[in-house]
C-alpha atoms as a PDB file:
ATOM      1  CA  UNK A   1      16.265  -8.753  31.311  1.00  0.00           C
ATOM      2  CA  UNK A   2      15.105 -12.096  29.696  1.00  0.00           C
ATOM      3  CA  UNK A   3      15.067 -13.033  26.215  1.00  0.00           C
ATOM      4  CA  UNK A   4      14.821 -16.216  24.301  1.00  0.00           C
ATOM      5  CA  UNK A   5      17.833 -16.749  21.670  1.00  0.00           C
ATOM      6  CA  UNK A   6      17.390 -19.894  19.431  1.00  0.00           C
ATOM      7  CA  UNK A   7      14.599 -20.717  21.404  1.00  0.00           C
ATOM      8  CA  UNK A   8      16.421 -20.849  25.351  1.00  0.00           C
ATOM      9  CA  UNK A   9      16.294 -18.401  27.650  1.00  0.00           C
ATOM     10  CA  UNK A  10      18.743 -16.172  28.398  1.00  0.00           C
ATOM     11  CA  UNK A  11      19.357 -13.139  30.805  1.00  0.00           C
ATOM     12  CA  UNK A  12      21.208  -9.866  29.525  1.00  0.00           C
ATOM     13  CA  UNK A  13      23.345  -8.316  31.991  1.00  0.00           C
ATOM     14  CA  UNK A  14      23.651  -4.811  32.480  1.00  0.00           C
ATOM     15  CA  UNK A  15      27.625  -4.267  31.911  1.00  0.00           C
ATOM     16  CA  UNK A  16      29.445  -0.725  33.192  1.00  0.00           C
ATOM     17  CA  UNK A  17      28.495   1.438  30.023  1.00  0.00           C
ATOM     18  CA  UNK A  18      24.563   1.223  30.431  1.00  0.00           C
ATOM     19  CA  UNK A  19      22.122   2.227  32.842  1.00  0.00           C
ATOM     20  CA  UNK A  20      18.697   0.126  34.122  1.00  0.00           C
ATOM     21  CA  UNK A  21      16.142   2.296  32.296  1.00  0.00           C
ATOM     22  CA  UNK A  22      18.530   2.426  29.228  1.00  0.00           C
ATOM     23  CA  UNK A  23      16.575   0.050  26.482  1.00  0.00           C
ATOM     24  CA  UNK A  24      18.723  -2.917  25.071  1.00  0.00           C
ATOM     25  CA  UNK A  25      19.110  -3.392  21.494  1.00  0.00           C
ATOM     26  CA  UNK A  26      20.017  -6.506  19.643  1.00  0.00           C
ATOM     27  CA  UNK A  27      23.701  -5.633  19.320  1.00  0.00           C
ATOM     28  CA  UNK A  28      24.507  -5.570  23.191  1.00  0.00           C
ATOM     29  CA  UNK A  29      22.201  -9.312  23.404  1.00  0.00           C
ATOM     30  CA  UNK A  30      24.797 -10.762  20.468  1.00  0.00           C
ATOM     31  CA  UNK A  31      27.526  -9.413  22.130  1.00  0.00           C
ATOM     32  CA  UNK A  32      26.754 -11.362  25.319  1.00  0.00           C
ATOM     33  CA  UNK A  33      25.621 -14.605  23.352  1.00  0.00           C
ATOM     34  CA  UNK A  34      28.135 -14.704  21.033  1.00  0.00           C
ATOM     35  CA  UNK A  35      31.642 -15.928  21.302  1.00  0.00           C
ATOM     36  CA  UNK A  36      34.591 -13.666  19.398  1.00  0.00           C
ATOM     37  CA  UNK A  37      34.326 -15.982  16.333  1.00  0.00           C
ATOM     38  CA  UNK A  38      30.536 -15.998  16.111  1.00  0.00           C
ATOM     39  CA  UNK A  39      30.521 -12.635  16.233  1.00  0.00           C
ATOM     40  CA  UNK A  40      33.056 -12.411  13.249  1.00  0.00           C
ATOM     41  CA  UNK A  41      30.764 -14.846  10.935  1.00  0.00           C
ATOM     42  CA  UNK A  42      28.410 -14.526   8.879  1.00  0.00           C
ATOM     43  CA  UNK A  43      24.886 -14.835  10.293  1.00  0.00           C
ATOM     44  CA  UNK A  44      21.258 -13.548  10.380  1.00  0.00           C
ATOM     45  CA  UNK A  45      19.278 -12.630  12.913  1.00  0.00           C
ATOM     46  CA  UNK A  46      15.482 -12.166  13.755  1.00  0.00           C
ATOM     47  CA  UNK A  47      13.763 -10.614  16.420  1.00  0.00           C
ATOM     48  CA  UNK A  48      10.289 -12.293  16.963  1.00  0.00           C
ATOM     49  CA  UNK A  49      10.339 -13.878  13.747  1.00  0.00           C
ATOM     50  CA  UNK A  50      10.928 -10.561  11.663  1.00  0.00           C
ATOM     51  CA  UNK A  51      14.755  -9.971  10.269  1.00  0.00           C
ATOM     52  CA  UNK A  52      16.373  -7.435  11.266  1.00  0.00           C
ATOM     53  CA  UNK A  53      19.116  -6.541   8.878  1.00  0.00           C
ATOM     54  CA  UNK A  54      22.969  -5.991  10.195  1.00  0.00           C
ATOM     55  CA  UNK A  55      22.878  -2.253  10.127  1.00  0.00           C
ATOM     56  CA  UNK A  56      19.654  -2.171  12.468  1.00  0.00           C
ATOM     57  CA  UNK A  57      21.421  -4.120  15.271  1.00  0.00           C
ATOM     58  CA  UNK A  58      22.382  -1.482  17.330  1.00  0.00           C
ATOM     59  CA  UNK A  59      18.927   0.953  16.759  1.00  0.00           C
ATOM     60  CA  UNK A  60      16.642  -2.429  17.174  1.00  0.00           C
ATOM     61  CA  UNK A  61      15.566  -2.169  20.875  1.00  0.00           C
ATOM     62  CA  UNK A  62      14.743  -5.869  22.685  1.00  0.00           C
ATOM     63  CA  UNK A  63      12.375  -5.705  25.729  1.00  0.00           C
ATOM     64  CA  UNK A  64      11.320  -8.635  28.359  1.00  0.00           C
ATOM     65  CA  UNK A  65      10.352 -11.819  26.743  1.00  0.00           C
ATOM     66  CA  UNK A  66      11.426 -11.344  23.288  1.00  0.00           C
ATOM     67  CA  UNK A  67      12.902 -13.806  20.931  1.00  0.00           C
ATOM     68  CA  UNK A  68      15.644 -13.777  19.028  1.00  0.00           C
ATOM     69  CA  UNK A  69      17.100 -16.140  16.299  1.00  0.00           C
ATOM     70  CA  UNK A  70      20.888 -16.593  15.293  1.00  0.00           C
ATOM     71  CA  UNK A  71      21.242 -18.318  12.223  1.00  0.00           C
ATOM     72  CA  UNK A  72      24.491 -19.431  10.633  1.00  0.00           C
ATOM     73  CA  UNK A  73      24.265 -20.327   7.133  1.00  0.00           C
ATOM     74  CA  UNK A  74      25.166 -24.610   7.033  1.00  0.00           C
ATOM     75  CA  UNK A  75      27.477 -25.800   3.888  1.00  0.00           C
ATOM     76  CA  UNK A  76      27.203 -28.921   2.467  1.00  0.00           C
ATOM     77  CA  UNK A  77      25.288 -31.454  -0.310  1.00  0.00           C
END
């Protein structure tokens, strides 16, 4: 499946645990995008420009074309 995430396109591969017809959700995409550090920041995400709070990740089904945002809070002045 393609999705954009932060605006490039990326492909989701189906890993051992999951079937074709099963439906993605948001947590399997991160998983795949993000490296083991990402994953242990802080972020916020949003799935065609709604958020999509941290406890919906893994209910929040993706399908073909959809875009999602990964946002990492910056510090600074």
């Amino acid at each position: 499946m393609n999705v954009f995430i932060n605006g490039k396109s990326f492909t989701l591969v189906i890993n051992d645990t999951k079937s074709e017809t099963d439906d993605f959700v948001i947590a399997q995409a991160l998983e795949q995008f993000l490296n083991e550090y990402q994953q242990q920041t802080t972020f916020a995400v949003a799935l065609n420009s709604d958020f999509v709070g941290r406890g919906d990740y893994a209910q929040t089904p993706i399908k073909e074309g959809d875009s999602i945002d990964v946002l990492f809070p910056i510090q600074g002045g």
